[in-house]
PDB file of N, CA and C in Angstrom:
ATOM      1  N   UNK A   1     -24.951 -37.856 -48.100  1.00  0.00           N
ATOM      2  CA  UNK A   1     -24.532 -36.603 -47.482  1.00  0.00           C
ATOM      3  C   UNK A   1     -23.876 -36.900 -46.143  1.00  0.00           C
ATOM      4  N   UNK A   2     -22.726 -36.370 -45.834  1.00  0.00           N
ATOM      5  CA  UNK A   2     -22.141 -36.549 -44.784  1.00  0.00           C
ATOM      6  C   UNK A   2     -22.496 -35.447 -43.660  1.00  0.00           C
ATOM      7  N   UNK A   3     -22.646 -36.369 -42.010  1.00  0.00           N
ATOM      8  CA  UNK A   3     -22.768 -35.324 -41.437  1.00  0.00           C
ATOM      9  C   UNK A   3     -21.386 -35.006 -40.491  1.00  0.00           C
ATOM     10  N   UNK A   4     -20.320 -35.295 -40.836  1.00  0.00           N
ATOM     11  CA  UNK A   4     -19.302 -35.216 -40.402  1.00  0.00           C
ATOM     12  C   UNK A   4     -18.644 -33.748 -40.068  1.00  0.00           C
ATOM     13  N   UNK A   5     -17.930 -33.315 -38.639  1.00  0.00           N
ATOM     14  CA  UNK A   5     -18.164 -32.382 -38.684  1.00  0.00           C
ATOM     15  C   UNK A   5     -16.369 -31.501 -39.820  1.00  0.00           C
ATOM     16  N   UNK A   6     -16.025 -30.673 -40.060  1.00  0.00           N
ATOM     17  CA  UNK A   6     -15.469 -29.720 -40.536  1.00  0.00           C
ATOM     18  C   UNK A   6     -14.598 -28.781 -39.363  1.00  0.00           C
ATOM     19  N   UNK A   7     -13.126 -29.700 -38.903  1.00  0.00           N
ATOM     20  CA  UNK A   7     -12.500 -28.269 -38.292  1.00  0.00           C
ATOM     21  C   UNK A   7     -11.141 -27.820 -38.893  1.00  0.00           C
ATOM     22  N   UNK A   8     -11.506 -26.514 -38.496  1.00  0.00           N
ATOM     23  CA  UNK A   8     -10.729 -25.266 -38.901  1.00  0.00           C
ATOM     24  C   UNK A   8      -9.946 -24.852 -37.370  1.00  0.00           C
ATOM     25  N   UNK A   9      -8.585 -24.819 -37.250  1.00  0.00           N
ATOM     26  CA  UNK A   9      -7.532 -24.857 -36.637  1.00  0.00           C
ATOM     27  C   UNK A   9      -7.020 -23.118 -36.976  1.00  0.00           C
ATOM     28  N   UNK A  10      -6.961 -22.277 -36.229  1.00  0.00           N
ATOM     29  CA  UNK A  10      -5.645 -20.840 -36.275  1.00  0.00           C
ATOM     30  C   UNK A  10      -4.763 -21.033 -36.081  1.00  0.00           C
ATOM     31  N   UNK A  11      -3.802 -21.791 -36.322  1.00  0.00           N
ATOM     32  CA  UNK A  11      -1.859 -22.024 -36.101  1.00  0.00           C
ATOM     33  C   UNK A  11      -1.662 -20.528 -36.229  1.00  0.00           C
ATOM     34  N   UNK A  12      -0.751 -20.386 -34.874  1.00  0.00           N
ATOM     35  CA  UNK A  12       0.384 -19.197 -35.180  1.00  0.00           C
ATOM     36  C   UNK A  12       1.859 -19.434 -35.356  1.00  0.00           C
ATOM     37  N   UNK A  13       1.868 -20.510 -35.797  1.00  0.00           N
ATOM     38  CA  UNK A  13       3.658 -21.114 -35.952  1.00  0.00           C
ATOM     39  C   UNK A  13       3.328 -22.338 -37.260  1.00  0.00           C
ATOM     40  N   UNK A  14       4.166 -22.306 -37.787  1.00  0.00           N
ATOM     41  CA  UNK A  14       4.490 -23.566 -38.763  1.00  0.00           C
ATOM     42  C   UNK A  14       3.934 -25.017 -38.023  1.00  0.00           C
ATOM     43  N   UNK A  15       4.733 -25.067 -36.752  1.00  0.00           N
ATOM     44  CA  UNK A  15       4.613 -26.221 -36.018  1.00  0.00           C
ATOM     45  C   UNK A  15       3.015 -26.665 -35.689  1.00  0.00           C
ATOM     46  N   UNK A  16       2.612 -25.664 -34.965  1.00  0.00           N
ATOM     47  CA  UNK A  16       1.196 -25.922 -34.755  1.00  0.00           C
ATOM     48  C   UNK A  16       0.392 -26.204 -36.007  1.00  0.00           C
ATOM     49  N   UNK A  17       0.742 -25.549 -37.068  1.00  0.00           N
ATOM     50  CA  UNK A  17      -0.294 -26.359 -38.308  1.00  0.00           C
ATOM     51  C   UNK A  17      -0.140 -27.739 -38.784  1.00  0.00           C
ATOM     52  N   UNK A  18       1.794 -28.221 -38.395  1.00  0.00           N
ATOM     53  CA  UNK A  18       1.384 -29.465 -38.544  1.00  0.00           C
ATOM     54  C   UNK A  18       0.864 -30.514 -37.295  1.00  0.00           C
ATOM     55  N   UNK A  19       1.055 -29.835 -36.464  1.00  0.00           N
ATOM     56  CA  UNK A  19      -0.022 -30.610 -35.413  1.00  0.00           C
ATOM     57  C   UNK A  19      -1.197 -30.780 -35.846  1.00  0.00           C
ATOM     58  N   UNK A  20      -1.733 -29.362 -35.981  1.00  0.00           N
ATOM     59  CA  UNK A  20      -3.261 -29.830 -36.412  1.00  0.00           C
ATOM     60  C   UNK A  20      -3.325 -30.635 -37.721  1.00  0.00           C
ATOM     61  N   UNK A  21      -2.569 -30.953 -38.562  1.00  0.00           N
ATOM     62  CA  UNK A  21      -2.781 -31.707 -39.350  1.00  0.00           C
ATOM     63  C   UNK A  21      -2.780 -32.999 -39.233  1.00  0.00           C
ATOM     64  N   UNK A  22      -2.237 -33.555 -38.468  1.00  0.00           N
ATOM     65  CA  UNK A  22      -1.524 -34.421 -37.500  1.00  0.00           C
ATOM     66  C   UNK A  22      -2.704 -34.990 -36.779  1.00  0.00           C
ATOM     67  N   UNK A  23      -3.142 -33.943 -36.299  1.00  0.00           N
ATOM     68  CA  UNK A  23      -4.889 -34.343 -35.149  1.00  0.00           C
ATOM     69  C   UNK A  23      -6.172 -34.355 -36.562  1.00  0.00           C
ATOM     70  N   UNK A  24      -6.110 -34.241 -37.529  1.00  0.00           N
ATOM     71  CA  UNK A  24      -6.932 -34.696 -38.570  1.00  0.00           C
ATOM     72  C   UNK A  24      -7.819 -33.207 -38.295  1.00  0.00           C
ATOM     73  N   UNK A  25      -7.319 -31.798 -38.748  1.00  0.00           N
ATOM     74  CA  UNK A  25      -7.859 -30.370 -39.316  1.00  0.00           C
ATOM     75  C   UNK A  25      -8.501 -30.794 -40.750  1.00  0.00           C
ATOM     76  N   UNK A  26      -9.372 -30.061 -41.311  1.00  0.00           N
ATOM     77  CA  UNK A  26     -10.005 -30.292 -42.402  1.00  0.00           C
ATOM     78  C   UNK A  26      -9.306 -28.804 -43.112  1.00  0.00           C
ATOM     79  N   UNK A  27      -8.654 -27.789 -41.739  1.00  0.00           N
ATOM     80  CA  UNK A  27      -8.247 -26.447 -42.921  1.00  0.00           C
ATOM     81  C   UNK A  27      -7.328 -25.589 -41.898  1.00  0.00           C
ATOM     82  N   UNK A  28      -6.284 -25.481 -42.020  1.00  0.00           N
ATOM     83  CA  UNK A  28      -5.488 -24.718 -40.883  1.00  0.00           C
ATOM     84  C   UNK A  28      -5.509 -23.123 -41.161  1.00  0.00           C
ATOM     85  N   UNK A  29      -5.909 -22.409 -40.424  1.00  0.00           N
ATOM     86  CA  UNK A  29      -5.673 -20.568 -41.114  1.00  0.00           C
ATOM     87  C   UNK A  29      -4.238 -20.313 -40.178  1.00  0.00           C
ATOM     88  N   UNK A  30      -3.509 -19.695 -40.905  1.00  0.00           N
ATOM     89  CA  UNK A  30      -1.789 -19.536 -40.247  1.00  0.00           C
ATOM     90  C   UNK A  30      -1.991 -17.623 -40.068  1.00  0.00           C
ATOM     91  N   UNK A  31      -1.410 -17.342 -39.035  1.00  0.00           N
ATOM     92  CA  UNK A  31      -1.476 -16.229 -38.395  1.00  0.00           C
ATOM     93  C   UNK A  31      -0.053 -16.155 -37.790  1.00  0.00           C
ATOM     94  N   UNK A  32      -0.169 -14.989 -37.814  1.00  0.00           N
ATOM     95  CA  UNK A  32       0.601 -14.503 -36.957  1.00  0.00           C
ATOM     96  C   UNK A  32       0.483 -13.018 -35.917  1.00  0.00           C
ATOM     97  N   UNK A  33       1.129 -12.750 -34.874  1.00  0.00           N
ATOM     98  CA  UNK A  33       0.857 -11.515 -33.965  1.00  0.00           C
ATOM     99  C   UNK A  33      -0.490 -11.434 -33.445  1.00  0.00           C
ATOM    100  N   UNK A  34      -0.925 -12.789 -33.199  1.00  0.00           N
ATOM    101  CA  UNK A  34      -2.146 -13.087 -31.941  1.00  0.00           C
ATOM    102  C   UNK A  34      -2.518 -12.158 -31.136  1.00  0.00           C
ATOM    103  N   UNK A  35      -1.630 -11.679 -30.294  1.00  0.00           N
ATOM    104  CA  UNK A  35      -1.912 -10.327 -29.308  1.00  0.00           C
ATOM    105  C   UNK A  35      -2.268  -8.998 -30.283  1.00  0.00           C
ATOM    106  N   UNK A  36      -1.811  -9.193 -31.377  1.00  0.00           N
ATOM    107  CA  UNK A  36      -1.979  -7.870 -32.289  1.00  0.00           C
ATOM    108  C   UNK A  36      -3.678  -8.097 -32.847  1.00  0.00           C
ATOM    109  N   UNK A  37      -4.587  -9.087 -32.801  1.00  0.00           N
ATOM    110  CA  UNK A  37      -5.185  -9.773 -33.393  1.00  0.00           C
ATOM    111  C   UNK A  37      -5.240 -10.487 -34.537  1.00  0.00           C
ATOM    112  N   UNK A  38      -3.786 -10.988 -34.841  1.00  0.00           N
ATOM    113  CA  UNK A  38      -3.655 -11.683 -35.803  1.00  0.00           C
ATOM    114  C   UNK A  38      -3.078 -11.104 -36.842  1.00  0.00           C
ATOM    115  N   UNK A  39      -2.161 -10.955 -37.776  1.00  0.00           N
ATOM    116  CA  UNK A  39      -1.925 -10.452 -39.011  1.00  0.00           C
ATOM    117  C   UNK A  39      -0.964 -11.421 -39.662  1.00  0.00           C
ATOM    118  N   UNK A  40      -0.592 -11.146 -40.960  1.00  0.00           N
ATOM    119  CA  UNK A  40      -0.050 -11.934 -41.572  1.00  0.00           C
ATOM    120  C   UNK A  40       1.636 -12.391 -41.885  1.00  0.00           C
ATOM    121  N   UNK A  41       1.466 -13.774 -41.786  1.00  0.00           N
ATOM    122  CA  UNK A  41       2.955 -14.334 -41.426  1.00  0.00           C
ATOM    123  C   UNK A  41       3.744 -14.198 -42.600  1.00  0.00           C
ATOM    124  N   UNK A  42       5.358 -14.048 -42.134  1.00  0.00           N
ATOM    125  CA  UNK A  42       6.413 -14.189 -43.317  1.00  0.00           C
ATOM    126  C   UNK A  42       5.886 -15.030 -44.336  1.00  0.00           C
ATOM    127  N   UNK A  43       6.914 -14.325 -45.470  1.00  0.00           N
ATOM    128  CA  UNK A  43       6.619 -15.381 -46.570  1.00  0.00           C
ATOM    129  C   UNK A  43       7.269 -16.801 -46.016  1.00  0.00           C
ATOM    130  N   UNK A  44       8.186 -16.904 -45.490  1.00  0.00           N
ATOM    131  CA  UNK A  44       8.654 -18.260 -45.092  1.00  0.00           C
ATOM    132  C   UNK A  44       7.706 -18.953 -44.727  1.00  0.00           C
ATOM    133  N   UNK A  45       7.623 -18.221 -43.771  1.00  0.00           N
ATOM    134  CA  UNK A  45       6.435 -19.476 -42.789  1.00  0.00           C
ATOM    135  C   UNK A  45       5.656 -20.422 -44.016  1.00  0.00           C
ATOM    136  N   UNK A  46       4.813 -18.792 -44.549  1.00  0.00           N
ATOM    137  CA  UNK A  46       3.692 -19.474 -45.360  1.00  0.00           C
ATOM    138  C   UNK A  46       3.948 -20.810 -46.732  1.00  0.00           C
ATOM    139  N   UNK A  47       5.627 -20.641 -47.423  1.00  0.00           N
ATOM    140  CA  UNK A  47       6.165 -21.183 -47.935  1.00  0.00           C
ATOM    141  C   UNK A  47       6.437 -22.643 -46.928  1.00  0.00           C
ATOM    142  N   UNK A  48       6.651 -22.603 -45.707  1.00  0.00           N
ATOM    143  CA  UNK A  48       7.592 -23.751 -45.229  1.00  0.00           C
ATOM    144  C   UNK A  48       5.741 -24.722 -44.787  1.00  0.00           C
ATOM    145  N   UNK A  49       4.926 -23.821 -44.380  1.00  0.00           N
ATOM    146  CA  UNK A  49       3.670 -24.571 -44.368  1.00  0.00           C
ATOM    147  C   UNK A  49       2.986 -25.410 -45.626  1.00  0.00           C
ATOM    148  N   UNK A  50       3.150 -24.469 -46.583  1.00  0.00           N
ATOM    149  CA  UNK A  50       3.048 -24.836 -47.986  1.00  0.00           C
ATOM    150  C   UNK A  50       3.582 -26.235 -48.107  1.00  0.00           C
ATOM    151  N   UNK A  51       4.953 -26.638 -47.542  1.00  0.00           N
ATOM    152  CA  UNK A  51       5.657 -27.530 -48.262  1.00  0.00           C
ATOM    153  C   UNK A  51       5.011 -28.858 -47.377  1.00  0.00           C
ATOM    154  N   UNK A  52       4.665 -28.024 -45.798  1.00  0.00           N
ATOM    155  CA  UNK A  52       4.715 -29.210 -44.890  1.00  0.00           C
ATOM    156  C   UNK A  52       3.024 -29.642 -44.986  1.00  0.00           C
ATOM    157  N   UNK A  53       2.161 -29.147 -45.296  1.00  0.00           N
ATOM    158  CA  UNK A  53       0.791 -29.439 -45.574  1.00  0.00           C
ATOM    159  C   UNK A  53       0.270 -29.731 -46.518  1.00  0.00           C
ATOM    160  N   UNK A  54       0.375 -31.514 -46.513  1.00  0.00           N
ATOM    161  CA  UNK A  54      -0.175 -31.964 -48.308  1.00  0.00           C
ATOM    162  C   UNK A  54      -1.248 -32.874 -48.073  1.00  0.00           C
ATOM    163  N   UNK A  55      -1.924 -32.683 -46.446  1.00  0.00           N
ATOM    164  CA  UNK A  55      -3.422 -33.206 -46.341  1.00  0.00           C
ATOM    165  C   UNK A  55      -4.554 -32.347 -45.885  1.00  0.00           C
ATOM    166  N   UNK A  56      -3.999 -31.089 -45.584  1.00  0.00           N
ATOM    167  CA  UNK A  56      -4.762 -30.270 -44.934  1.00  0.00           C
ATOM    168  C   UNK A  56      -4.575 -29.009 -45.934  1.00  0.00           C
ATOM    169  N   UNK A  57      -6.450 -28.194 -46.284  1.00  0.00           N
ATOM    170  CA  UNK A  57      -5.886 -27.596 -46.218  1.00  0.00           C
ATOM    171  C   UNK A  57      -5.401 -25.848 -46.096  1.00  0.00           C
ATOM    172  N   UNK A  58      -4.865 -24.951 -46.591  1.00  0.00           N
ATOM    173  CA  UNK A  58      -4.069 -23.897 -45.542  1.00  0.00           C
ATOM    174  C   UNK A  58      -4.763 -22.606 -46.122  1.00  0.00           C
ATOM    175  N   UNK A  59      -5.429 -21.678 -45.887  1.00  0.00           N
ATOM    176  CA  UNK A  59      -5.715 -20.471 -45.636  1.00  0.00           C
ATOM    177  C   UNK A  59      -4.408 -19.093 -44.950  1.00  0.00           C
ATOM    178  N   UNK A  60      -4.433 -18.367 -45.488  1.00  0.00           N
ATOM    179  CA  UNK A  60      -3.576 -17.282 -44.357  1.00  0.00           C
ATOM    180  C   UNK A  60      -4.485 -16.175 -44.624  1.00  0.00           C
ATOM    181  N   UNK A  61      -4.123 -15.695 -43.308  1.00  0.00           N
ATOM    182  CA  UNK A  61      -4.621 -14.639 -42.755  1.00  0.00           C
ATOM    183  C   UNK A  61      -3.962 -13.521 -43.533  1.00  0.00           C
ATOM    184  N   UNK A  62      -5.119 -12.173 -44.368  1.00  0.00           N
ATOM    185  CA  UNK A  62      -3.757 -11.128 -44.691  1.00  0.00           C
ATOM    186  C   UNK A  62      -4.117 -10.033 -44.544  1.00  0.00           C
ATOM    187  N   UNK A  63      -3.428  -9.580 -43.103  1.00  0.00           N
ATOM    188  CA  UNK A  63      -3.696  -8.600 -42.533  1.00  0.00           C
ATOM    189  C   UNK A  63      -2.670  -8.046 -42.306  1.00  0.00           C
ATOM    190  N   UNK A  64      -2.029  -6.692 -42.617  1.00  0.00           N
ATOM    191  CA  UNK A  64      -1.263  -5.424 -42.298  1.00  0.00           C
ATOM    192  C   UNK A  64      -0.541  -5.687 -41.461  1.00  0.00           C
ATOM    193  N   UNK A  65      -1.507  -5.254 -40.112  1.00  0.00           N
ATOM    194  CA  UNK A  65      -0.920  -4.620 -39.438  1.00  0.00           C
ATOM    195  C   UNK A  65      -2.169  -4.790 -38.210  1.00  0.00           C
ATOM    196  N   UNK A  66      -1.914  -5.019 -36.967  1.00  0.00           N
ATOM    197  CA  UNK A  66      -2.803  -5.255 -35.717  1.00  0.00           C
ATOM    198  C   UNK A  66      -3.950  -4.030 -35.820  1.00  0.00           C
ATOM    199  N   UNK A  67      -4.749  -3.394 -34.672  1.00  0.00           N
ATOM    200  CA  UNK A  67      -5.530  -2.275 -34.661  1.00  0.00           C
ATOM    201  C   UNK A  67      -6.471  -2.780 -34.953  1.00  0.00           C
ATOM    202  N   UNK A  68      -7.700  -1.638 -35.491  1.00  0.00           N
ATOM    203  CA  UNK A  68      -8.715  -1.837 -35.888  1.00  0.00           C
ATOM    204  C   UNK A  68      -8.682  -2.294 -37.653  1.00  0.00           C
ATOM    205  N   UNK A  69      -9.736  -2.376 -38.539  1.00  0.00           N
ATOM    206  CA  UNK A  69      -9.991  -3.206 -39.215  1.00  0.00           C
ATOM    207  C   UNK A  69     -10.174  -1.818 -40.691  1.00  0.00           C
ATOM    208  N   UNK A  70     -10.056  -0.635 -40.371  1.00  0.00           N
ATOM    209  CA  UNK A  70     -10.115   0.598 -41.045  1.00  0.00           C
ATOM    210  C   UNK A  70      -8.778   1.247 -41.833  1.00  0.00           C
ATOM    211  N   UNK A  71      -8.919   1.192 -43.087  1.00  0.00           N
ATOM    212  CA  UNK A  71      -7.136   1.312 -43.514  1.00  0.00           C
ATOM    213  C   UNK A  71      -7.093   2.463 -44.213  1.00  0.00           C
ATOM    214  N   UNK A  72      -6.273   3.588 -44.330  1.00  0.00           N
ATOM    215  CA  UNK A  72      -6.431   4.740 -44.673  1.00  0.00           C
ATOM    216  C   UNK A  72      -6.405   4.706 -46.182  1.00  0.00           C
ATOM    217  N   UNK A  73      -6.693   5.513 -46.827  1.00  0.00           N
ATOM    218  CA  UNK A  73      -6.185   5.133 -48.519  1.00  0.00           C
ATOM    219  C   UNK A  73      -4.862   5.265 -48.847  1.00  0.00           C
ATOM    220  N   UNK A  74      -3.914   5.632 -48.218  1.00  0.00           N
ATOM    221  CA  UNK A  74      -2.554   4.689 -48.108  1.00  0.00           C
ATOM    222  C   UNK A  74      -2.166   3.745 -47.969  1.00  0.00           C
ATOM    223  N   UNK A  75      -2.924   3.590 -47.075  1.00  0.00           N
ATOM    224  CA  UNK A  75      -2.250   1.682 -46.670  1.00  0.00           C
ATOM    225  C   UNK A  75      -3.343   0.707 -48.027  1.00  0.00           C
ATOM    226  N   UNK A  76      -4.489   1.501 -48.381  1.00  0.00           N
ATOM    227  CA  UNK A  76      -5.019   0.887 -49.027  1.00  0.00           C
ATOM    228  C   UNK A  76      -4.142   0.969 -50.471  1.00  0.00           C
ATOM    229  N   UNK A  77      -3.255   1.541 -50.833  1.00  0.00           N
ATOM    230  CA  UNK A  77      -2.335   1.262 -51.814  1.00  0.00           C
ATOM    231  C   UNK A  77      -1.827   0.518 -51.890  1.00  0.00           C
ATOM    232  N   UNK A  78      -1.149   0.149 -50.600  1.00  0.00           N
ATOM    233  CA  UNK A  78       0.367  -0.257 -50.426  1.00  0.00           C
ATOM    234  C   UNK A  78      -0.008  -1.951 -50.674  1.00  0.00           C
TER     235      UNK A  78
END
């Protein structure tokens, strides 16, 4: 059993996830709109991370839209 520890990196840019991959991340979560608390990045990004992360690996964040965490049953459609 390993007691090695497990880190998890929040990149808000392409670049920064391959840094952290780079600094040896065990799992990068990709975000975007930090000040918003985070929501979820273009498909690009998540595509261009995709291509650039083949040791780490990638989680995204998928969130709307900034605010609170409560979604009307509209948005819960959409």
């Amino acid at each position: 059993m390993s007691n090695k520890s497990k880190i998890e990196i929040c990149a808000n840019s392409v670049e920064s996830a391959v840094k952290a991959q780079q600094a040896g991340a065990y799992r990068v979560e990709l975000c975007a709109g930090i000040p918003e608390g985070g929501t979820t990045p273009s498909f690009g990004e998540i595509r261009m991370a995709r291509q650039l992360l083949n040791q780490t690996k990638l989680h995204v964040i998928i969130r709307p839209r900034g605010g609170d965490f409560l979604y009307s049953p509209i948005e819960q459609e959409i």
